[in-house]
C-alpha atoms as a PDB file:
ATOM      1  CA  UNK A   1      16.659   5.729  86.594  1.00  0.00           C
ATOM      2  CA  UNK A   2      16.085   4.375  90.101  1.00  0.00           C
ATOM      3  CA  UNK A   3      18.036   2.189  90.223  1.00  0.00           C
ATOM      4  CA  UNK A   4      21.257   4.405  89.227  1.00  0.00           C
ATOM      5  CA  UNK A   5      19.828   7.003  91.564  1.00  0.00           C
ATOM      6  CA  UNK A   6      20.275   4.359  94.502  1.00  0.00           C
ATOM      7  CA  UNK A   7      24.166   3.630  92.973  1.00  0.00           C
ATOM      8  CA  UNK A   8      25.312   7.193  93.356  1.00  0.00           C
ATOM      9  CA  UNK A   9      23.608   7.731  96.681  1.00  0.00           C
ATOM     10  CA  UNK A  10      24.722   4.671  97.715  1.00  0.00           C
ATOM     11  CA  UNK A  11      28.688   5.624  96.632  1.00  0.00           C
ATOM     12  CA  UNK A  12      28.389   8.829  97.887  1.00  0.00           C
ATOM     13  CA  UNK A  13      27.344   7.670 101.606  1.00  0.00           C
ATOM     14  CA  UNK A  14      30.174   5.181 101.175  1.00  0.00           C
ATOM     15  CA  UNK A  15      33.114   7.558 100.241  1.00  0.00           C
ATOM     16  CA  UNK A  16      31.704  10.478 102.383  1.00  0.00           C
ATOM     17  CA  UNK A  17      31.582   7.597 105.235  1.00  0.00           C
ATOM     18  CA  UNK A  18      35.677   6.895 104.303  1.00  0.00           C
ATOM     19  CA  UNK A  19      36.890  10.445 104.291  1.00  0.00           C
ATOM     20  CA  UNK A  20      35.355  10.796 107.428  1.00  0.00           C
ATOM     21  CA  UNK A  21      36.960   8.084 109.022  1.00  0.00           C
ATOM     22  CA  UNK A  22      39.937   8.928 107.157  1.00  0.00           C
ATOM     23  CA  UNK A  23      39.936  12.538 108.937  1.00  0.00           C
ATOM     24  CA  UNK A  24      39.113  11.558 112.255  1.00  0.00           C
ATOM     25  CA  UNK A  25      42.407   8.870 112.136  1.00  0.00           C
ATOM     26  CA  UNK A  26      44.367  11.527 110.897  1.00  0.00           C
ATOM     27  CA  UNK A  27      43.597  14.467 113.606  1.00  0.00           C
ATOM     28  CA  UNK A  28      43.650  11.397 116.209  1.00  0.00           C
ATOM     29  CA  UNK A  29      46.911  10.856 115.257  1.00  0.00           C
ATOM     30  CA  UNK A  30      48.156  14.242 114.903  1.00  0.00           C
ATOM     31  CA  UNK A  31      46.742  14.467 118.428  1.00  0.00           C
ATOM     32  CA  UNK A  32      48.366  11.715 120.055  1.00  0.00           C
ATOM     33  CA  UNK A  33      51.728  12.570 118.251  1.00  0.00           C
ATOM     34  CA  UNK A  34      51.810  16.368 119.759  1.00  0.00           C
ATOM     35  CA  UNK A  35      50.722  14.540 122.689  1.00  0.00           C
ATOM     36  CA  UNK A  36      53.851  12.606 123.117  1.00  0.00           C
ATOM     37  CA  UNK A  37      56.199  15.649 121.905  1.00  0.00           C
ATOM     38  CA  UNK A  38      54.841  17.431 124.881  1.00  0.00           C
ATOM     39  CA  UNK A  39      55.324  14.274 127.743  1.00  0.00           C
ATOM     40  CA  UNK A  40      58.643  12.857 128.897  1.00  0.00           C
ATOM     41  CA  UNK A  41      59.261   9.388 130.265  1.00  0.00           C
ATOM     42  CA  UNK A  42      60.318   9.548 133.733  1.00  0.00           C
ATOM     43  CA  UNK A  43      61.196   7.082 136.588  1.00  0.00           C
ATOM     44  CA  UNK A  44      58.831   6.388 139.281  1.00  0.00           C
ATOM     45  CA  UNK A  45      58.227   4.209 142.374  1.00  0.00           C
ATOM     46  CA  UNK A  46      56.341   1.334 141.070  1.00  0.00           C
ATOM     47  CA  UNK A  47      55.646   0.638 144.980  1.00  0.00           C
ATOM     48  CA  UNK A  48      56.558   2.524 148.457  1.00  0.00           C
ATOM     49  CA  UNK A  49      60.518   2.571 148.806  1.00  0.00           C
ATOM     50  CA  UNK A  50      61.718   3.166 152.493  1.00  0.00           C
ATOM     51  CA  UNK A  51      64.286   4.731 153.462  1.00  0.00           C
ATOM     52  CA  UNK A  52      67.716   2.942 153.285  1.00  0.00           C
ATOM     53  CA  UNK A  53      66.334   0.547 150.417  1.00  0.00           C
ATOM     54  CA  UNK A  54      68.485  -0.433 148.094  1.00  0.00           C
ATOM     55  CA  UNK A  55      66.371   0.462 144.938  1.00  0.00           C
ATOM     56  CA  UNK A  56      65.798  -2.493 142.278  1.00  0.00           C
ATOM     57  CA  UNK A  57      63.845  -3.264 138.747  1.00  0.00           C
ATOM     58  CA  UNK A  58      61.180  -4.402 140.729  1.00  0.00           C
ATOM     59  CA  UNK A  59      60.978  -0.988 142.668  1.00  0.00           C
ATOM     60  CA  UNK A  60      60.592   1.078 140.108  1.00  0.00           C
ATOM     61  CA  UNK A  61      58.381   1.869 136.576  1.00  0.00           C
ATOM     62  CA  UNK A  62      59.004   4.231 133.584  1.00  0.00           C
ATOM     63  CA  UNK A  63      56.051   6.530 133.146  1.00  0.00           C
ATOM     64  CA  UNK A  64      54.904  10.003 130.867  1.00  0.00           C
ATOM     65  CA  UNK A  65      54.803  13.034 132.169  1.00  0.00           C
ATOM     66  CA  UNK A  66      53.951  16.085 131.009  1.00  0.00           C
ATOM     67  CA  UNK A  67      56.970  18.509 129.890  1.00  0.00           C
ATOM     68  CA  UNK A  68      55.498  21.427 131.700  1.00  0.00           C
ATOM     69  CA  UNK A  69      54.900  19.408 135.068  1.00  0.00           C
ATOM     70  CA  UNK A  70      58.238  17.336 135.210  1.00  0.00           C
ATOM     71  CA  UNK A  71      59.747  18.257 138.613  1.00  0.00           C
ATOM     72  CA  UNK A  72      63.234  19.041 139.010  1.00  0.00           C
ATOM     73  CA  UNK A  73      65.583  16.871 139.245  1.00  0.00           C
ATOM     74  CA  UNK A  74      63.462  13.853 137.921  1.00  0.00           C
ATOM     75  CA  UNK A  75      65.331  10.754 137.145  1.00  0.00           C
ATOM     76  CA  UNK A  76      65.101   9.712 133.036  1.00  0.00           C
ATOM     77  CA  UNK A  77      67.234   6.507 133.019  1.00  0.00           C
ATOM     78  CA  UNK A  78      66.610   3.838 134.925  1.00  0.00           C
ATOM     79  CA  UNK A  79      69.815   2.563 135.077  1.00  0.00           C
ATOM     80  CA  UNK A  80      70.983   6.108 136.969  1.00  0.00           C
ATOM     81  CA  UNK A  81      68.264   4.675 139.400  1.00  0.00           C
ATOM     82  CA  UNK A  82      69.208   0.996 139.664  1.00  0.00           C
ATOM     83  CA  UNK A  83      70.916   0.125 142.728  1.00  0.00           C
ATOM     84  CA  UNK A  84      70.707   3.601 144.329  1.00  0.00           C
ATOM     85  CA  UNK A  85      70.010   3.488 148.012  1.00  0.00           C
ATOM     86  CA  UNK A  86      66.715   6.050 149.183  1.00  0.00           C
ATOM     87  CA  UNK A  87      67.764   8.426 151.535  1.00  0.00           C
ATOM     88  CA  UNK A  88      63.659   9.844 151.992  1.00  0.00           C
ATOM     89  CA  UNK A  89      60.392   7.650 151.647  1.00  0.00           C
ATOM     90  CA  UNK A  90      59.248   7.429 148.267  1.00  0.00           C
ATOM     91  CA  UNK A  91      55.850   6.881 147.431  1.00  0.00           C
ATOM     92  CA  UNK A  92      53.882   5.069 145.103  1.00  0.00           C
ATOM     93  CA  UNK A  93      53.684   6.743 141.785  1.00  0.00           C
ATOM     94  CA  UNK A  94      55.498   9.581 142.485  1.00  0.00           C
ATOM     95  CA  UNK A  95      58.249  10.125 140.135  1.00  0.00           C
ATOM     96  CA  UNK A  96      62.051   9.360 141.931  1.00  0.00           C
ATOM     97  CA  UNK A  97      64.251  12.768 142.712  1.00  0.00           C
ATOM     98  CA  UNK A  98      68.090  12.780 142.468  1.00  0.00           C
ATOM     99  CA  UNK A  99      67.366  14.118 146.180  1.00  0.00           C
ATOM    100  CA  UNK A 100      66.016  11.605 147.639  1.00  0.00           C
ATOM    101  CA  UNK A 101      68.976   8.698 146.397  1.00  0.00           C
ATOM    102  CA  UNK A 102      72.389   8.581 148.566  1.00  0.00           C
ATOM    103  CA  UNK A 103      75.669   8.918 146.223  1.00  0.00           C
ATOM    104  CA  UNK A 104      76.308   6.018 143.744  1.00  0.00           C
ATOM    105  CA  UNK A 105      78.121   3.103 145.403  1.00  0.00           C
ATOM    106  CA  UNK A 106      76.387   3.999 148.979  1.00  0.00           C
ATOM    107  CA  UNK A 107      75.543   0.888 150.870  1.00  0.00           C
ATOM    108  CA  UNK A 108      71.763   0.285 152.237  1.00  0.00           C
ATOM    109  CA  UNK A 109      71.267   1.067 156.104  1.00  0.00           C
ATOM    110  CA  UNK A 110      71.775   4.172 158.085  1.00  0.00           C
ATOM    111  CA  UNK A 111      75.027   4.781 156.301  1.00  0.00           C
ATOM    112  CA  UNK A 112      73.405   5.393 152.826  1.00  0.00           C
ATOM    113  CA  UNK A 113      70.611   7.432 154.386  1.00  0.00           C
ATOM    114  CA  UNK A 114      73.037   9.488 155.949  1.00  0.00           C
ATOM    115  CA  UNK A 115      74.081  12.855 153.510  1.00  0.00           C
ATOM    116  CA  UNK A 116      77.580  13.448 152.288  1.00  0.00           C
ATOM    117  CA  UNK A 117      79.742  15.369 155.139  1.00  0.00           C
ATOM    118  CA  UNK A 118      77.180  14.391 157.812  1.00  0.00           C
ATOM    119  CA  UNK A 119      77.905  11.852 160.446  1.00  0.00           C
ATOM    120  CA  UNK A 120      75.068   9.773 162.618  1.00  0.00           C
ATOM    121  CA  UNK A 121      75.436   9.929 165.923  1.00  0.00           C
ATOM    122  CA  UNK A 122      72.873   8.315 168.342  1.00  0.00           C
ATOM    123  CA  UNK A 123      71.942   9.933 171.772  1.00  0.00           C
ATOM    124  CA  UNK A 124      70.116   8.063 174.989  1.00  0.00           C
ATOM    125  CA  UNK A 125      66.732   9.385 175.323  1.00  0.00           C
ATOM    126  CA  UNK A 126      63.687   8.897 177.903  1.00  0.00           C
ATOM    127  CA  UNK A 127      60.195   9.145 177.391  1.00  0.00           C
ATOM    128  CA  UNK A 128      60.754  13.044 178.519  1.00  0.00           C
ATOM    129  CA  UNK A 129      63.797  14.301 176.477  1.00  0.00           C
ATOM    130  CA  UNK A 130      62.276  12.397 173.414  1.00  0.00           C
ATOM    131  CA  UNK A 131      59.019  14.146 173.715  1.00  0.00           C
ATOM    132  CA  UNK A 132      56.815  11.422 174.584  1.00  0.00           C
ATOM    133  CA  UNK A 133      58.252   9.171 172.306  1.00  0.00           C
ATOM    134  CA  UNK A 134      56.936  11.550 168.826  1.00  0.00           C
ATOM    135  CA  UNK A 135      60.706  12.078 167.678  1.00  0.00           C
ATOM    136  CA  UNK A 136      60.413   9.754 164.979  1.00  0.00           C
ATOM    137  CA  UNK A 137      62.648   9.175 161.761  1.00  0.00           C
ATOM    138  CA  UNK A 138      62.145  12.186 159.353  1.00  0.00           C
ATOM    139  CA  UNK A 139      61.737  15.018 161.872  1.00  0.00           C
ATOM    140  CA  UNK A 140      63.472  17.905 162.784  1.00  0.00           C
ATOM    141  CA  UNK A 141      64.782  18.780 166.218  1.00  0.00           C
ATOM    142  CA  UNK A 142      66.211  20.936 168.309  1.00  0.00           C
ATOM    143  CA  UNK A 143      68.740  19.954 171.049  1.00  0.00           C
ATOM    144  CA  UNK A 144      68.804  21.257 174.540  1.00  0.00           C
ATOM    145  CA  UNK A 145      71.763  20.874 176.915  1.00  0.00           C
ATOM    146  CA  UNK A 146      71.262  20.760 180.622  1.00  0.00           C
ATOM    147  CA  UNK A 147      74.293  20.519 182.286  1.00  0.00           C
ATOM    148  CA  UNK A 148      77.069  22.750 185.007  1.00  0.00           C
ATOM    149  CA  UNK A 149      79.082  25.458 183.856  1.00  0.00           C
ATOM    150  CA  UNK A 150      82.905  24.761 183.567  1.00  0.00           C
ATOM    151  CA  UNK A 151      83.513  27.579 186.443  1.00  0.00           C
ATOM    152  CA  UNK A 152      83.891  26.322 189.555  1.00  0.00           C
ATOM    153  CA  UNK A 153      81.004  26.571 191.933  1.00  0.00           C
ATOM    154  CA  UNK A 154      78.444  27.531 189.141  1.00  0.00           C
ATOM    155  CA  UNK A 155      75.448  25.910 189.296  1.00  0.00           C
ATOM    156  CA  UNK A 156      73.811  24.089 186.159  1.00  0.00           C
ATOM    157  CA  UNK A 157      72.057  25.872 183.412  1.00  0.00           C
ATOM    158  CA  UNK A 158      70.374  24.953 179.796  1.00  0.00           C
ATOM    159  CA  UNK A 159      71.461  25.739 176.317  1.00  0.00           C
ATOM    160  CA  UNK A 160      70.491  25.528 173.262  1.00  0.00           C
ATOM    161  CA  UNK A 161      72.946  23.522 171.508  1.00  0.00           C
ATOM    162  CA  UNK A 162      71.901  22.568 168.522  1.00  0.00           C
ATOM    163  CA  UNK A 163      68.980  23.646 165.869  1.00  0.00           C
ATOM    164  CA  UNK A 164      67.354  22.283 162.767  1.00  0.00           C
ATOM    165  CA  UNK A 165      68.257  18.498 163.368  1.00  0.00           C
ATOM    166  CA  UNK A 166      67.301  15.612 161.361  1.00  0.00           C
ATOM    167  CA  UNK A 167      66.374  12.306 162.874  1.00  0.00           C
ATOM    168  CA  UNK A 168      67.645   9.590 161.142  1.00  0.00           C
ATOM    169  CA  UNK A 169      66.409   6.639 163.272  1.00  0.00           C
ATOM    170  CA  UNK A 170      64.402   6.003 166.413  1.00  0.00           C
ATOM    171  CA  UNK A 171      66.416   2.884 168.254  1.00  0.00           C
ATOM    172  CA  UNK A 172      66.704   0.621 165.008  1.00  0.00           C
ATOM    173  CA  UNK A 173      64.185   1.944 163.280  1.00  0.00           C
ATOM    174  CA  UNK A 174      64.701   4.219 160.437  1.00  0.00           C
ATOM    175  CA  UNK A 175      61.064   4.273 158.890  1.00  0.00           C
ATOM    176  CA  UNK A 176      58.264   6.044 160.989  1.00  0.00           C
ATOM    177  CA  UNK A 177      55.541   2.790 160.850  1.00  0.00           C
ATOM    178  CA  UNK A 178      53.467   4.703 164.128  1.00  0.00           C
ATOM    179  CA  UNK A 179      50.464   6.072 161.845  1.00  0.00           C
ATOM    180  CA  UNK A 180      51.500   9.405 164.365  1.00  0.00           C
ATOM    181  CA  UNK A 181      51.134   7.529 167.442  1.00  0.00           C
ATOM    182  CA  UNK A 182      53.837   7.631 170.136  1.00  0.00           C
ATOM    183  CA  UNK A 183      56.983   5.253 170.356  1.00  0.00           C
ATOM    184  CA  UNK A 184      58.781   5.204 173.141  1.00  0.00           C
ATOM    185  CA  UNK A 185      62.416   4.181 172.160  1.00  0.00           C
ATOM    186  CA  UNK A 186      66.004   3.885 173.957  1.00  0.00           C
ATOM    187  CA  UNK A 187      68.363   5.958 171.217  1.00  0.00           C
ATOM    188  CA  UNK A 188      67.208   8.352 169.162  1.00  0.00           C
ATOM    189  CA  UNK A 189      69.858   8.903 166.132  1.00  0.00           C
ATOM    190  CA  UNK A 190      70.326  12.120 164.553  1.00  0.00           C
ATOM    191  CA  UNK A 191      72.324  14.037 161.601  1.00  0.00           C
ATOM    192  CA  UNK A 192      74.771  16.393 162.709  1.00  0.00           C
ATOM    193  CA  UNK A 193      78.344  17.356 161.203  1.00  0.00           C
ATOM    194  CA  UNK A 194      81.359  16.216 162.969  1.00  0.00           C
ATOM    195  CA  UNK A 195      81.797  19.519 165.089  1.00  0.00           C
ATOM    196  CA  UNK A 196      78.120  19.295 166.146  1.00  0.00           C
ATOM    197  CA  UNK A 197      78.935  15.422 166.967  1.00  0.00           C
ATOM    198  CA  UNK A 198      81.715  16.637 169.413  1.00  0.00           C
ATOM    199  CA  UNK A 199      79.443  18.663 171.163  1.00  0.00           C
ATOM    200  CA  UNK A 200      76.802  16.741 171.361  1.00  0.00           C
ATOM    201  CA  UNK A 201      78.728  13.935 172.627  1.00  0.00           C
ATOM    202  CA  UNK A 202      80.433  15.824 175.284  1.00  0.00           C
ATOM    203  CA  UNK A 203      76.760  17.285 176.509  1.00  0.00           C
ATOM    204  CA  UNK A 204      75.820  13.704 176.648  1.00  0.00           C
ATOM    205  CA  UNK A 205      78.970  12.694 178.903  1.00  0.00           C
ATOM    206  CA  UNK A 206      78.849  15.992 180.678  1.00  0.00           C
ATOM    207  CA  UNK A 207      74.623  16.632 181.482  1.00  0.00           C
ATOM    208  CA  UNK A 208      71.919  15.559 180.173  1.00  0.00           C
ATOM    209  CA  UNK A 209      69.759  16.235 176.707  1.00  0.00           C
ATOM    210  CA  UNK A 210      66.136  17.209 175.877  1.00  0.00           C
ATOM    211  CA  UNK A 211      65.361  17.592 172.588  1.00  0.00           C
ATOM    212  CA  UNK A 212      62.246  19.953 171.117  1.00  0.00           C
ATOM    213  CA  UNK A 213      60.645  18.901 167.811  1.00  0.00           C
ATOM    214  CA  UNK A 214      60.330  21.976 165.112  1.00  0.00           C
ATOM    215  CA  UNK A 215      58.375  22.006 162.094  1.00  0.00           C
ATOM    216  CA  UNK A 216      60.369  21.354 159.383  1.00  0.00           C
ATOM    217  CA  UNK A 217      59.360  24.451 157.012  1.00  0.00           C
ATOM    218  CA  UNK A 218      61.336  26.497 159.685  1.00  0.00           C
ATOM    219  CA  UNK A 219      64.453  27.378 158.882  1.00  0.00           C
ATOM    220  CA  UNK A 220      64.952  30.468 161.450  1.00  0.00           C
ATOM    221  CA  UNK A 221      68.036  29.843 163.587  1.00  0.00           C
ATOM    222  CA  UNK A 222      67.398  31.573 166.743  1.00  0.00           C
ATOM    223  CA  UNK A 223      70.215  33.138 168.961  1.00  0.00           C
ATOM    224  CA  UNK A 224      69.328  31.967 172.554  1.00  0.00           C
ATOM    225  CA  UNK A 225      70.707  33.356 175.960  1.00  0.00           C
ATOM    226  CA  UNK A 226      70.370  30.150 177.718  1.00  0.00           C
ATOM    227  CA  UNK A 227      68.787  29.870 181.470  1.00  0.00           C
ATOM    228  CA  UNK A 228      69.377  29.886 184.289  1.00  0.00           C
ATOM    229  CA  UNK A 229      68.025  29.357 187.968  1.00  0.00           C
ATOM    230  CA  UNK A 230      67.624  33.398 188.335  1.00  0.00           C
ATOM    231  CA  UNK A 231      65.961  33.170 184.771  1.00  0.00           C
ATOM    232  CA  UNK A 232      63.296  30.656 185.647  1.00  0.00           C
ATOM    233  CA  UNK A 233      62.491  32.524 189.026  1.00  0.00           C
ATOM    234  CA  UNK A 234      62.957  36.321 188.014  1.00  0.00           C
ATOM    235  CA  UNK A 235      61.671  37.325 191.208  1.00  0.00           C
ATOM    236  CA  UNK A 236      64.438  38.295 194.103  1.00  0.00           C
ATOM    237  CA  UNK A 237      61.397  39.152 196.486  1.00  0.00           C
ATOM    238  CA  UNK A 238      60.321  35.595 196.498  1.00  0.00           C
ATOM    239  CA  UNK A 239      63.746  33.986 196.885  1.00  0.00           C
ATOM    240  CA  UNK A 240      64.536  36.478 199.716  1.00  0.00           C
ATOM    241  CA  UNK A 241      61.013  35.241 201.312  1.00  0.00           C
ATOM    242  CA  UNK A 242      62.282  31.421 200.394  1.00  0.00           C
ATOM    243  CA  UNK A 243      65.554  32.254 202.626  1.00  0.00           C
ATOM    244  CA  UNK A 244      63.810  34.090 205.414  1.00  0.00           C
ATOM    245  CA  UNK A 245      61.081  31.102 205.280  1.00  0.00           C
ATOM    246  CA  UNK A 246      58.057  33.811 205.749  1.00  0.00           C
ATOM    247  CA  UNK A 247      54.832  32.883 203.437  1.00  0.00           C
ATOM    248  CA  UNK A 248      52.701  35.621 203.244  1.00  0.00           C
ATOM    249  CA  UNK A 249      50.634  38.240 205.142  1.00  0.00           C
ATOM    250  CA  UNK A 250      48.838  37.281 208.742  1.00  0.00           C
ATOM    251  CA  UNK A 251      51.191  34.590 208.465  1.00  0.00           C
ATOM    252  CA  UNK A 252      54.233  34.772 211.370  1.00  0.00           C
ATOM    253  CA  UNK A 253      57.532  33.325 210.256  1.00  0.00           C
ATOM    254  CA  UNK A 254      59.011  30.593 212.152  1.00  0.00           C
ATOM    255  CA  UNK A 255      60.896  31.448 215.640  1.00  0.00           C
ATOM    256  CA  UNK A 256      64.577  30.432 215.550  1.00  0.00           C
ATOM    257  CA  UNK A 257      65.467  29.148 218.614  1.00  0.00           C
ATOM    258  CA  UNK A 258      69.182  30.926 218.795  1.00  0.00           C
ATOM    259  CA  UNK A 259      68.548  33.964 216.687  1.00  0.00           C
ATOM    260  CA  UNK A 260      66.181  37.127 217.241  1.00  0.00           C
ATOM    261  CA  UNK A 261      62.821  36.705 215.958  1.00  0.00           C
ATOM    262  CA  UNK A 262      60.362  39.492 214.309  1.00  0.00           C
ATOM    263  CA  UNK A 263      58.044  39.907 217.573  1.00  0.00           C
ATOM    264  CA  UNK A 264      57.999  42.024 220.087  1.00  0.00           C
ATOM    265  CA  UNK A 265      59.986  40.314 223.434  1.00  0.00           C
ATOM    266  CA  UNK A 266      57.308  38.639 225.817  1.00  0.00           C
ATOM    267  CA  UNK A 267      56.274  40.836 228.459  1.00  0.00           C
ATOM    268  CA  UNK A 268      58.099  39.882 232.029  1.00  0.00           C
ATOM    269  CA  UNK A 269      55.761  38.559 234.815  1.00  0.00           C
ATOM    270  CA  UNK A 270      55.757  41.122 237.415  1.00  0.00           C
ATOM    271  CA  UNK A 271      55.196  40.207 241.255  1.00  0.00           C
ATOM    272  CA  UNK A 272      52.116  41.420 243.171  1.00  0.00           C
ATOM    273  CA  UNK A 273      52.766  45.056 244.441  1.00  0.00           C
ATOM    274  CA  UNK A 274      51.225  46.671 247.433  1.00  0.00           C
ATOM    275  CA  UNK A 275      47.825  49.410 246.270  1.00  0.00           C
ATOM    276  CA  UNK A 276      49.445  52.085 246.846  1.00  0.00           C
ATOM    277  CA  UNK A 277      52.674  51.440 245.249  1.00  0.00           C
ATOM    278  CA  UNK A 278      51.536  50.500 241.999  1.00  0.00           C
ATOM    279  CA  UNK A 279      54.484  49.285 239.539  1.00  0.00           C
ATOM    280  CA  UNK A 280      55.646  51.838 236.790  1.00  0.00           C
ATOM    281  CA  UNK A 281      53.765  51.365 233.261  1.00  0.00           C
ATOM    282  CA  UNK A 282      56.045  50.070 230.330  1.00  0.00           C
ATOM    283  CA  UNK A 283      56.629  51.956 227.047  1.00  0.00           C
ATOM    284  CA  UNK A 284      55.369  49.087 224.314  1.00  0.00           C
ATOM    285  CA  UNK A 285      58.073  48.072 222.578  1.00  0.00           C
ATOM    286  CA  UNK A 286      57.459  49.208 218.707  1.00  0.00           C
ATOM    287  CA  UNK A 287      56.760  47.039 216.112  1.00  0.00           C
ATOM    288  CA  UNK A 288      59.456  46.378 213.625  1.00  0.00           C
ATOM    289  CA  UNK A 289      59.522  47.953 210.311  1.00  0.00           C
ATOM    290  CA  UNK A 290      57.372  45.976 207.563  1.00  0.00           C
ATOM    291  CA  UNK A 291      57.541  46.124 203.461  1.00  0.00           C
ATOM    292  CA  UNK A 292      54.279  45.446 201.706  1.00  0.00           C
ATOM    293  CA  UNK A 293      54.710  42.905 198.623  1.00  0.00           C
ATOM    294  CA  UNK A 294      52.556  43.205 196.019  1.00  0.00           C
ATOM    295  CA  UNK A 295      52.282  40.152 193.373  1.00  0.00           C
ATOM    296  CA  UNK A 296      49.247  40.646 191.165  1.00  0.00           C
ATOM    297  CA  UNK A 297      46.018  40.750 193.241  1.00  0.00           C
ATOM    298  CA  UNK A 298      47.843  38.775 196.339  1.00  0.00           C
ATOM    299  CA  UNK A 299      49.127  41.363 198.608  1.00  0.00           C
ATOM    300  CA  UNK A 300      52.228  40.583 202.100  1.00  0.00           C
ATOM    301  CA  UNK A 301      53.683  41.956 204.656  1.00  0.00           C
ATOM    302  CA  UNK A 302      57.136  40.622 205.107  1.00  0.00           C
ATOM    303  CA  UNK A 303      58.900  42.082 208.281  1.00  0.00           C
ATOM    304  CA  UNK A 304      62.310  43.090 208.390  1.00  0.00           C
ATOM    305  CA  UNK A 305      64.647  41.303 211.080  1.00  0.00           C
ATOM    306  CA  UNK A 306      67.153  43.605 212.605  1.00  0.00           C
END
């Protein structure tokens, strides 16, 4: 009686042992199959691609991704990726965009980084117009023109000549390898189309270029006025005290040697005359008119010459 007892139980254990395995590998699978129905294989970096590189099997990886997180534009087949040249950096991992590969048969360098109906066109720069040397490769600039007006006798002004800017390269370089720090290079090439090459090149030729880095989330295109001397000043008062030469108040201007000056004439000596024929007093001549400038909490007299 025991001994049967022990059988069953021992049966039961073992079959209630198997359908529980049995279960478990069934919902694992059931799982893992759902699991795939909802990923996608997708192409990814296998290591980081610069810019310009021309992409290889060694460059890249298939990997799953989940259906409701595949990006746009995501690259399935590797061989629509194979020998692609990157037009952006490309990290490690990250899955490759159509957006950031140059048109099929593009060949590696600044000409496959460069987009379709852009040109390159590189620019001399100085420590000054490159903004200390942090225009780097990826950025977005703006371009300033400093340079004399085509009428004759017109002095020079700045423009705003160009906006929203990429920078392709920074002298040969077309990867930004600073870690942020500045680089201080000779050309600075940038992305423009090939009316905005014309001009640029001419402003080159004609005056010189500074260029202003803008974050690249901005996409505002902003109508300037340009400047000009009278724009930088805006104050007539002080030019008219820059041509005059005066400085302030309490402060006499400068005598001109030929010309009148603001003081009152010096007094003529007089010879000695006898007690009691004293000379005639003379009527003081009167001071000359004076305007008050006020600038802030500085306050001048500035006298007018007649």
């Amino acid at each position: 009686m025991n001994k049967r007892f022990l059988l069953a139980l021992a049966g039961a254990v073992f079959f209630g042992l198997v359908s529980i395995y049995a279960a478990k590998f069934y919902l694992e699978t059931r799982l893992n199959q759902a699991r795939v129905r909802q990923q996608q294989g997708v192409v990814a970096a296998a290591v980081d691609i610069a810019p310009g590189t021309r992409i290889e099997s060694q460059h890249i990886t298939v990997t799953q991704y989940p259906r409701e997180l595949l990006p746009e534009q995501a690259m399935i087949q590797q061989s629509e990726v194979l020998g692609r040249v990157a037009i952006a950096e490309i990290p490690a991992r990250m899955p490759v965009l159509s957006r950031y590969l140059a048109g099929v048969g593009a060949q590696p360098g600044i000409s496959g980084v460069t987009a379709a109906g852009m040109r390159a066109v590189s620019v001399r720069v100085d420590e000054a117009s490159s903004v200390g040397g942090f225009v780097s490769p990826g950025t977005y600039v703006d371009v300033i023109a400093i340079m004399q007006p085509q009428l004759e006798g017109a002095r020079q002004v700045s423009k705003v000549i160009l906006q929203k800017v990429r920078v392709l390269a920074g002298g040969q370089q077309m990867q930004n390898r600073g870690e942020g720090k500045p680089t201080l290079v000779n050309t600075v090439t940038l992305e423009v189309t090939p009316a905005q090459a014309e001009k640029l090149k001419l402003a080159e030729a004609e005056g010189r270029l500074q260029l202003s880095i803008r974050n690249a989330t901005d996409l505002v295109i902003e109508t300037t006025p340009g400047a000009t001397r009278r724009d930088v000043i805006n104050d007539v008062a002080l030019e008219q005290r820059a041509l005059e030469g005066a400085r302030g108040a309490g402060v006499a201007p400068s005598r001109s040697v030929s010309g009148p000056t603001s003081e009152a004439p010096a007094r003529p000596r007089l010879a000695a005359a006898p007690v009691s024929d004293p000379a005639p007093a003379r009527k003081p001549t009167p001071a000359p008119p004076t305007i008050e400038l006020i600038e802030g909490a500085k306050r001048s007299q500035i006298q007018i010459v007649p």
